[in-house]
C-alpha atoms as a PDB file:
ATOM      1  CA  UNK A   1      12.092   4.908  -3.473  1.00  0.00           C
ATOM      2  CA  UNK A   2      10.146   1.612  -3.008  1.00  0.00           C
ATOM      3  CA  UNK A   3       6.885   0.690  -1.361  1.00  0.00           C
ATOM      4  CA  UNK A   4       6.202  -3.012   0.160  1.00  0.00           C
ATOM      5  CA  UNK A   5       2.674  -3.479   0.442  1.00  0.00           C
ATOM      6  CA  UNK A   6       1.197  -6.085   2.517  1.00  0.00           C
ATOM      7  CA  UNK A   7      -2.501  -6.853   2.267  1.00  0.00           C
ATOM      8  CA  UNK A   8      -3.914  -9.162   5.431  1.00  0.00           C
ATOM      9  CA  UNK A   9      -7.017 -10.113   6.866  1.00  0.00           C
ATOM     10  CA  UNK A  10      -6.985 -11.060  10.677  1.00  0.00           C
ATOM     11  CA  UNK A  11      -7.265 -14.899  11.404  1.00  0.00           C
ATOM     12  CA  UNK A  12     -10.000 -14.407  13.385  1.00  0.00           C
ATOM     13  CA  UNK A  13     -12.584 -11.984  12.424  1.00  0.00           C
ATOM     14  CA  UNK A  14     -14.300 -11.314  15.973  1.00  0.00           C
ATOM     15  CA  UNK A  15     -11.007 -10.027  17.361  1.00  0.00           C
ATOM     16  CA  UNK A  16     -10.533  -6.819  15.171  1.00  0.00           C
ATOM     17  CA  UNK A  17      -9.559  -4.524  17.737  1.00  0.00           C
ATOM     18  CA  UNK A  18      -6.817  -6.754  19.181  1.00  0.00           C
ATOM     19  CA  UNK A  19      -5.725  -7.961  15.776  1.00  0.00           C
ATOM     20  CA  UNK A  20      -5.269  -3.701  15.219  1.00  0.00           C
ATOM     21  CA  UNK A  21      -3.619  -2.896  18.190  1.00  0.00           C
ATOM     22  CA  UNK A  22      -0.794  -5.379  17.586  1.00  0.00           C
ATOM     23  CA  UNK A  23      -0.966  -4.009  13.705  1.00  0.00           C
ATOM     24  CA  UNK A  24      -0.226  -0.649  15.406  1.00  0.00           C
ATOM     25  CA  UNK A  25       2.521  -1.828  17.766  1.00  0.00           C
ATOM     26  CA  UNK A  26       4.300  -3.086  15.070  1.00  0.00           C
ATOM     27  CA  UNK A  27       4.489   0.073  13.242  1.00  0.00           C
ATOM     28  CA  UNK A  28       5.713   2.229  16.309  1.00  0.00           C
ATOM     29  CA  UNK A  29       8.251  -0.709  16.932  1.00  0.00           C
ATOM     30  CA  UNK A  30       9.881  -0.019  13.540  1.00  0.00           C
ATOM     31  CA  UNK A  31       9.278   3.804  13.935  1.00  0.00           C
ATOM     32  CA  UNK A  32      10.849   3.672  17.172  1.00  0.00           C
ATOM     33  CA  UNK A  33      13.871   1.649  16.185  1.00  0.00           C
ATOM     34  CA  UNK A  34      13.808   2.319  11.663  1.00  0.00           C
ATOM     35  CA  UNK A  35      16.212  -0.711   9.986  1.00  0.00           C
ATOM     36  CA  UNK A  36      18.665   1.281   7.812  1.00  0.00           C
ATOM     37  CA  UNK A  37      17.243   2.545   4.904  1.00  0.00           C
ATOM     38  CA  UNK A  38      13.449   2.287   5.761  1.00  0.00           C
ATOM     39  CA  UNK A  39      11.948   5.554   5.097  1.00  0.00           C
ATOM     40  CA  UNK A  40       8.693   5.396   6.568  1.00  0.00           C
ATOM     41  CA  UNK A  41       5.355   3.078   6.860  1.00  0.00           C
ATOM     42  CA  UNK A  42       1.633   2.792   7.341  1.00  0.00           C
ATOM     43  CA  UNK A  43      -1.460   0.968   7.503  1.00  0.00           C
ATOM     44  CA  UNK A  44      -4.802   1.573   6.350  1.00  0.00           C
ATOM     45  CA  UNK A  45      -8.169  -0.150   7.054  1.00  0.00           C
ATOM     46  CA  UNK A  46      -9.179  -0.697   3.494  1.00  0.00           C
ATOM     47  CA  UNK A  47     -13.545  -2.232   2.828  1.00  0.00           C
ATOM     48  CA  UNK A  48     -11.842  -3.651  -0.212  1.00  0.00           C
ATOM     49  CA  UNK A  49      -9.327  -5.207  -1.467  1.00  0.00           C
ATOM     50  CA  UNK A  50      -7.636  -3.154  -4.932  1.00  0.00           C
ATOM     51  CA  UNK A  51      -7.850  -6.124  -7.440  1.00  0.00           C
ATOM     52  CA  UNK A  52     -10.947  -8.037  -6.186  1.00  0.00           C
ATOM     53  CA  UNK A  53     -13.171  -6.512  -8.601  1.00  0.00           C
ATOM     54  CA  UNK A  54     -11.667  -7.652 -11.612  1.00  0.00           C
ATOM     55  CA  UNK A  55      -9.450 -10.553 -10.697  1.00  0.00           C
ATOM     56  CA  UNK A  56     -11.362 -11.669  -7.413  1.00  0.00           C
ATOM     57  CA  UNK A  57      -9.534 -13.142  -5.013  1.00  0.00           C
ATOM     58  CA  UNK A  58      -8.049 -17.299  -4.903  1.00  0.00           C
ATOM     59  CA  UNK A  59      -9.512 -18.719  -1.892  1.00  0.00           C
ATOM     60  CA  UNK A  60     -11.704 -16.391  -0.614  1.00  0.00           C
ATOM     61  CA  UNK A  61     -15.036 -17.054  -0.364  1.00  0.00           C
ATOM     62  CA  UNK A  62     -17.826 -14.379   0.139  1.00  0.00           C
ATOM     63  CA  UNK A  63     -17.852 -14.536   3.557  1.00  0.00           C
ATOM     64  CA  UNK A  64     -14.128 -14.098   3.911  1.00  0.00           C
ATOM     65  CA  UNK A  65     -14.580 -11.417   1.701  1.00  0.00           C
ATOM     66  CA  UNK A  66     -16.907  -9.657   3.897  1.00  0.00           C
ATOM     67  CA  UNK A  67     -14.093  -9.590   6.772  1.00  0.00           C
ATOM     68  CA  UNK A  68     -12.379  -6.341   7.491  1.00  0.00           C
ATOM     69  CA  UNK A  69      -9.142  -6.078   5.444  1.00  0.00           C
ATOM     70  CA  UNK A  70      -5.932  -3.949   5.648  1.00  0.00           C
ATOM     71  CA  UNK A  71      -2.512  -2.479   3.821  1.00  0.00           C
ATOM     72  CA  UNK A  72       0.364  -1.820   5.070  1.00  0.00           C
ATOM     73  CA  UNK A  73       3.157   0.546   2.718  1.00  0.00           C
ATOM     74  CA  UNK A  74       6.230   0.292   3.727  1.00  0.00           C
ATOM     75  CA  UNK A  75       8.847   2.522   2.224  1.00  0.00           C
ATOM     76  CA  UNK A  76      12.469   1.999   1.638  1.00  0.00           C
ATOM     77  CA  UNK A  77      15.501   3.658  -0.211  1.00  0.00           C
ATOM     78  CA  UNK A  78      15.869   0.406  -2.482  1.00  0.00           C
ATOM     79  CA  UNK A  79      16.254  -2.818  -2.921  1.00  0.00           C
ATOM     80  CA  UNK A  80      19.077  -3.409  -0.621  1.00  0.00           C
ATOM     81  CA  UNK A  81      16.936  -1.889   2.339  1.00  0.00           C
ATOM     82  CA  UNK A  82      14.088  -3.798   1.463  1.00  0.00           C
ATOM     83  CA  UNK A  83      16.414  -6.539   2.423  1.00  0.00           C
ATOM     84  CA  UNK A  84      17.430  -5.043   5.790  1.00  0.00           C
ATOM     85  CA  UNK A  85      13.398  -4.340   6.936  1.00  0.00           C
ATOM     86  CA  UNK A  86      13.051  -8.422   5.873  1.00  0.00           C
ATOM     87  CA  UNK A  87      15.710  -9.525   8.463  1.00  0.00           C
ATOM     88  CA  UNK A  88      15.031  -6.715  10.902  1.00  0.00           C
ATOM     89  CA  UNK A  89      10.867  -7.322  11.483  1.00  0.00           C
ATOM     90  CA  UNK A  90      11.810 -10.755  13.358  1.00  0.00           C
ATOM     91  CA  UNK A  91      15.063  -9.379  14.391  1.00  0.00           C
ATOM     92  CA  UNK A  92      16.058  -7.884  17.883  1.00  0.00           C
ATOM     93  CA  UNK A  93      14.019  -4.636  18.867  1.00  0.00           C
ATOM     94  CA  UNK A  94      11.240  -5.765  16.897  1.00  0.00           C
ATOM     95  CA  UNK A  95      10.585  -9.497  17.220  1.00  0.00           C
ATOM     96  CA  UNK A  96       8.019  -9.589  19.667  1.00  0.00           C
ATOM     97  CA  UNK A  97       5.511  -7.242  18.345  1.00  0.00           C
ATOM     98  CA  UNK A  98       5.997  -9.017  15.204  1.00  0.00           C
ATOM     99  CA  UNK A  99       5.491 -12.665  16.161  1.00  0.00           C
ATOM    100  CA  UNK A 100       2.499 -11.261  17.643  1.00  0.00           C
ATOM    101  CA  UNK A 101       0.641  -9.707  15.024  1.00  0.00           C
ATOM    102  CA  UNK A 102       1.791 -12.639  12.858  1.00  0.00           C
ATOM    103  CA  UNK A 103       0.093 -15.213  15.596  1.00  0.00           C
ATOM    104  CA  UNK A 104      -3.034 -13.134  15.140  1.00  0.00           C
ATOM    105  CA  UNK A 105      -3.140 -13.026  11.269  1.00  0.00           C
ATOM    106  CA  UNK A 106      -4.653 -14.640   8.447  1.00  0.00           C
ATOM    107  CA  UNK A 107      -4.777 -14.328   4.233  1.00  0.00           C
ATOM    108  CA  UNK A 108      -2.145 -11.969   3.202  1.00  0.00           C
ATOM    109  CA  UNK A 109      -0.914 -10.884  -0.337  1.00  0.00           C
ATOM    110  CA  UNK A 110       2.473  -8.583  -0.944  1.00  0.00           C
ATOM    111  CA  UNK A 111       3.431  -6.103  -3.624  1.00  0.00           C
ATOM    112  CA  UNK A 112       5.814  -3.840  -4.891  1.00  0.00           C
ATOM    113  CA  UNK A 113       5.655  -0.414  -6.542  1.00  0.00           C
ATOM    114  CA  UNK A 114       8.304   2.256  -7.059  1.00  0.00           C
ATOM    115  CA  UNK A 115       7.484   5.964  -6.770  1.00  0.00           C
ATOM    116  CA  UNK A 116       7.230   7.548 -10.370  1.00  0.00           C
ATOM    117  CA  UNK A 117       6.215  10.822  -9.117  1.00  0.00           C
ATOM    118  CA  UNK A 118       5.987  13.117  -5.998  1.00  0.00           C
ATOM    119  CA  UNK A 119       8.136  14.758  -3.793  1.00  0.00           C
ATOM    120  CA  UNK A 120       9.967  12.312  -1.957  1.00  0.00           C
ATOM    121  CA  UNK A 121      11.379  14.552   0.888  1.00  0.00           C
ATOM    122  CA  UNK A 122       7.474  14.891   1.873  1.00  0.00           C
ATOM    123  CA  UNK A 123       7.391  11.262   2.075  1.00  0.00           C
ATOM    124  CA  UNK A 124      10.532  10.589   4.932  1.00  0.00           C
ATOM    125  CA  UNK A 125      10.668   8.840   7.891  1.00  0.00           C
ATOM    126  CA  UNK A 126       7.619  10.404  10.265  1.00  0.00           C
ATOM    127  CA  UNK A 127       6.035  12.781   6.860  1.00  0.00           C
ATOM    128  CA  UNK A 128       2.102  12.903   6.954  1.00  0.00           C
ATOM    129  CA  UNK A 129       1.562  12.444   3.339  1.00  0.00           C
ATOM    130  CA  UNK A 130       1.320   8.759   2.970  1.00  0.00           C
ATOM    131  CA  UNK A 131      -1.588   9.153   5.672  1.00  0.00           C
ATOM    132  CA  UNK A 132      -3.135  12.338   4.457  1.00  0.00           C
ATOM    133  CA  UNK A 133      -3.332   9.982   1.256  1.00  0.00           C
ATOM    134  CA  UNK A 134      -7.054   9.335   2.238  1.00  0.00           C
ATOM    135  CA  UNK A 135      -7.397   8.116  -1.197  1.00  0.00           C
ATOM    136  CA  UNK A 136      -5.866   4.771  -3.266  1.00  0.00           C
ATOM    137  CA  UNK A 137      -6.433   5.042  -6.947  1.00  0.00           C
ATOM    138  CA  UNK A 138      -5.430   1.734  -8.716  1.00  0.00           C
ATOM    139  CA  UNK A 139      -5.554   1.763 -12.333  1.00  0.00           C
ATOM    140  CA  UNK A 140      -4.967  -1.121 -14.979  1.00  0.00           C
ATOM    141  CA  UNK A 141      -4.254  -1.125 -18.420  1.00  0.00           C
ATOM    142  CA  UNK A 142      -4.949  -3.626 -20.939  1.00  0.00           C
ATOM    143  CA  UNK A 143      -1.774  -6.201 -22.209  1.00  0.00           C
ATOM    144  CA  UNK A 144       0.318  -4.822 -24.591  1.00  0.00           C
ATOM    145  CA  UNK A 145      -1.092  -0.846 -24.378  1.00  0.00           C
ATOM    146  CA  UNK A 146       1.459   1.963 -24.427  1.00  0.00           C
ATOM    147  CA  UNK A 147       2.825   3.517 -21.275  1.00  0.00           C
ATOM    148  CA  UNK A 148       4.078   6.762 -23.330  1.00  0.00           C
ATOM    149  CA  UNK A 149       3.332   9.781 -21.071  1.00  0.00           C
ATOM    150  CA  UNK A 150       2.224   8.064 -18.252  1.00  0.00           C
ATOM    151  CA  UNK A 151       3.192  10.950 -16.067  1.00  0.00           C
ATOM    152  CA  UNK A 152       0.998  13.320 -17.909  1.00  0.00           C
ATOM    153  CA  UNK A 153      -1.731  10.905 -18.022  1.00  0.00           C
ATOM    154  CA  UNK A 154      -2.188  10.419 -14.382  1.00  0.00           C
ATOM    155  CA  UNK A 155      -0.106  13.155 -12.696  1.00  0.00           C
ATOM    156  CA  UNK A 156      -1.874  15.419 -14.298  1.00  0.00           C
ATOM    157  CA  UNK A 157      -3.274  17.995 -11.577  1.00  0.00           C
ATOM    158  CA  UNK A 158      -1.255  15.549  -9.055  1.00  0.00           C
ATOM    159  CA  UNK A 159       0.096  18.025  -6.112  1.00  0.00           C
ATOM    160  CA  UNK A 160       3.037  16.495  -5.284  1.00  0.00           C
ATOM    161  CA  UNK A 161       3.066  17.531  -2.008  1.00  0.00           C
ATOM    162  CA  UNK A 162       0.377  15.503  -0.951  1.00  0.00           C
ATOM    163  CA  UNK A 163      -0.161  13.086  -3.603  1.00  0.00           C
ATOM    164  CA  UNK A 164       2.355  10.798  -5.064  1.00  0.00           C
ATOM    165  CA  UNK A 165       2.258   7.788  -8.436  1.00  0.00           C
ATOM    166  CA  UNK A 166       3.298   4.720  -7.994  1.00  0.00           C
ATOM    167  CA  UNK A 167       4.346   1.812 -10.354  1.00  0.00           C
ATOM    168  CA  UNK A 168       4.623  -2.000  -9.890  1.00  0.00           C
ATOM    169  CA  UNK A 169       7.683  -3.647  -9.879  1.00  0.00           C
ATOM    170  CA  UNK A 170       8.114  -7.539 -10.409  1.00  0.00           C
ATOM    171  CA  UNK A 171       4.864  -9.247 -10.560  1.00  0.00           C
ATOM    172  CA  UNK A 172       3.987 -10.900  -6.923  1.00  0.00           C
ATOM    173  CA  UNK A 173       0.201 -11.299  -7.499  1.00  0.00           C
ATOM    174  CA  UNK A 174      -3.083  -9.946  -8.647  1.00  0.00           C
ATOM    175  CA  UNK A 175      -2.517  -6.382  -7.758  1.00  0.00           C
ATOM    176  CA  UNK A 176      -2.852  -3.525  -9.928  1.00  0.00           C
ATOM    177  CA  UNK A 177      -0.191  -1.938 -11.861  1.00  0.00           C
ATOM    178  CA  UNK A 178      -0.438   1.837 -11.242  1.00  0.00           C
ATOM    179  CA  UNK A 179      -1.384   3.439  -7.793  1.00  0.00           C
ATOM    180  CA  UNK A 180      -1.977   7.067  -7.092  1.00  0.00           C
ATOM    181  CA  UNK A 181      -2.314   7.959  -3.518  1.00  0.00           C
ATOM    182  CA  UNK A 182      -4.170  11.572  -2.947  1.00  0.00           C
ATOM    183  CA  UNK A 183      -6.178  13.125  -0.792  1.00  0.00           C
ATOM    184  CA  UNK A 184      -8.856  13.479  -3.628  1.00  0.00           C
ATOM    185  CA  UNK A 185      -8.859  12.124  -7.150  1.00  0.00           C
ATOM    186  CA  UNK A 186      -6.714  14.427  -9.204  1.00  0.00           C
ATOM    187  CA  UNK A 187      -7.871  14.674 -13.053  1.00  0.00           C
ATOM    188  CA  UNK A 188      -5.798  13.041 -14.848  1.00  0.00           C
ATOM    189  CA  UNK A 189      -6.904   9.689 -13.074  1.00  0.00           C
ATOM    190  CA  UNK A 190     -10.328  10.392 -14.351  1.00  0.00           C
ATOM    191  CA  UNK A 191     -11.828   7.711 -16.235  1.00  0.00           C
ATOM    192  CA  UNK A 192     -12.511   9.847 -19.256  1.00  0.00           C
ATOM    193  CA  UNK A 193      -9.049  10.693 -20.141  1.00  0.00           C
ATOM    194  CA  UNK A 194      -7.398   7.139 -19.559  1.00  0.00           C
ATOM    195  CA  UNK A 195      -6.682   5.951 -22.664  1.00  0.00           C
ATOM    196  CA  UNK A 196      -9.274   3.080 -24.236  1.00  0.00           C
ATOM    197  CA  UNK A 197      -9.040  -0.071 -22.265  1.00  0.00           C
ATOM    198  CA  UNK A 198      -7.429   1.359 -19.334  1.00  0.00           C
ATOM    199  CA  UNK A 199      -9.408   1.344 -15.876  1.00  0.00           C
ATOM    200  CA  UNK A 200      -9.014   3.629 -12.555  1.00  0.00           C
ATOM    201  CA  UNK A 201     -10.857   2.345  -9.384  1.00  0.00           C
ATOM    202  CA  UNK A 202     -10.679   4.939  -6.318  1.00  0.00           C
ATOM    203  CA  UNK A 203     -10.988   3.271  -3.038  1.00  0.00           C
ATOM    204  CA  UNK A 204     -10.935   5.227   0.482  1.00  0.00           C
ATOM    205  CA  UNK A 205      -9.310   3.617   3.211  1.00  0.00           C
ATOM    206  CA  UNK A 206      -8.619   4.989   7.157  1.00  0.00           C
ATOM    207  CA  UNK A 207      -5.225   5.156   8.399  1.00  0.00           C
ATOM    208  CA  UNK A 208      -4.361   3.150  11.433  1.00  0.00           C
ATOM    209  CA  UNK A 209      -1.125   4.199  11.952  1.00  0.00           C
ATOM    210  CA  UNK A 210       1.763   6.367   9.482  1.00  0.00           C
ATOM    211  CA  UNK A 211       4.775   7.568  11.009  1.00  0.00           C
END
């Protein structure tokens, strides 16, 4: 399974509750009518974004960073499906609610992650635990460190019913390269057993919409 994630700001700042509204229409548009092989999606009011603190952020100044942000996950079977959701957000069923929430936006940034670990029937079309997931712990490591037992690093005291790991595929920007979504921060994300050089950052974030 894959996750697109799609970090935005709105264009303008003093219409948040319009600019989430549309956010949310767009989301029960795809739920209503799911392209082939999308499994599921969500997005999350976020106070920060998950790479700012160590990267920053080209372009944005202070004040822009001040302005509410968001994420959207979108989940597919594969590549091939992540495809099919590209051509089907502007295509019939779900072109209007898109071109609106796209007239209404501003900065955005993508990503892509594949699930390393969790149960994956829990995360299906219309599952609660990508929302439960109140929780987004991004973690870096150092170039050139080891990945060996990765699992056991940070699924460690995971519950894979509610929790799940995520890895970054491709490189499409400054975001981090491990995510672990839980409800609380499991041990083995802990900053005391990552291995030296290697950095967790929890951030919370409020669910707009997961379905």
């Amino acid at each position: 399974m894959l996750a697109y994630l799609f970090w935005h700001r709105p264009h303008d700042p003093a219409a948040v509750e319009d600019y989430e509204q549309a956010q949310v229409s767009f989301h029960r548009s795809l739920a209503r009518k799911p392209p082939v092989g999308l499994c599921g999606s969500a997005v999350f009011r976020v106070a920060e974004l998950p790479w700012r603190a160590t990267h920053g952020a080209e372009g944005e100044d202070a004040a822009t960073a001040s302005q509410p942000a968001y994420e959207d996950w979108y989940l597919v079977e594969d590549f091939a499906a992540l495809g099919v959701l590209n051509e089907a957000a502007v295509g019939r069923g779900h072109r209007t609610a898109h071109d609106d929430l796209a007239r209404r936006a501003g900065a955005g940034s993508g990503g892509l992650y594949a699930l390393l670990e969790g149960d994956r029937s829990k995360l299906g079309l219309h599952a609660a635990p990508l929302g439960e997931a109140s929780l987004a712990i991004w973690v870096e490591r150092p170039p050139g460190s080891r990945t060996r037992m990765l699992a056991e690093l940070l699924g460690d005291g995971m519950d894979p019913r509610h929790s799940s790991l995520w890895r970054r595929q491709l490189v499409l920007g400054a975001a981090p390269e491990f995510c672990l979504l839980a409800p609380e921060a499991p041990p083995g994300a802990a900053p005391t057993r990552l291995p030296e050089g290697w950095t967790a950052r929890a951030l919370e974030r409020e669910t707009l919409w997961s379905g």
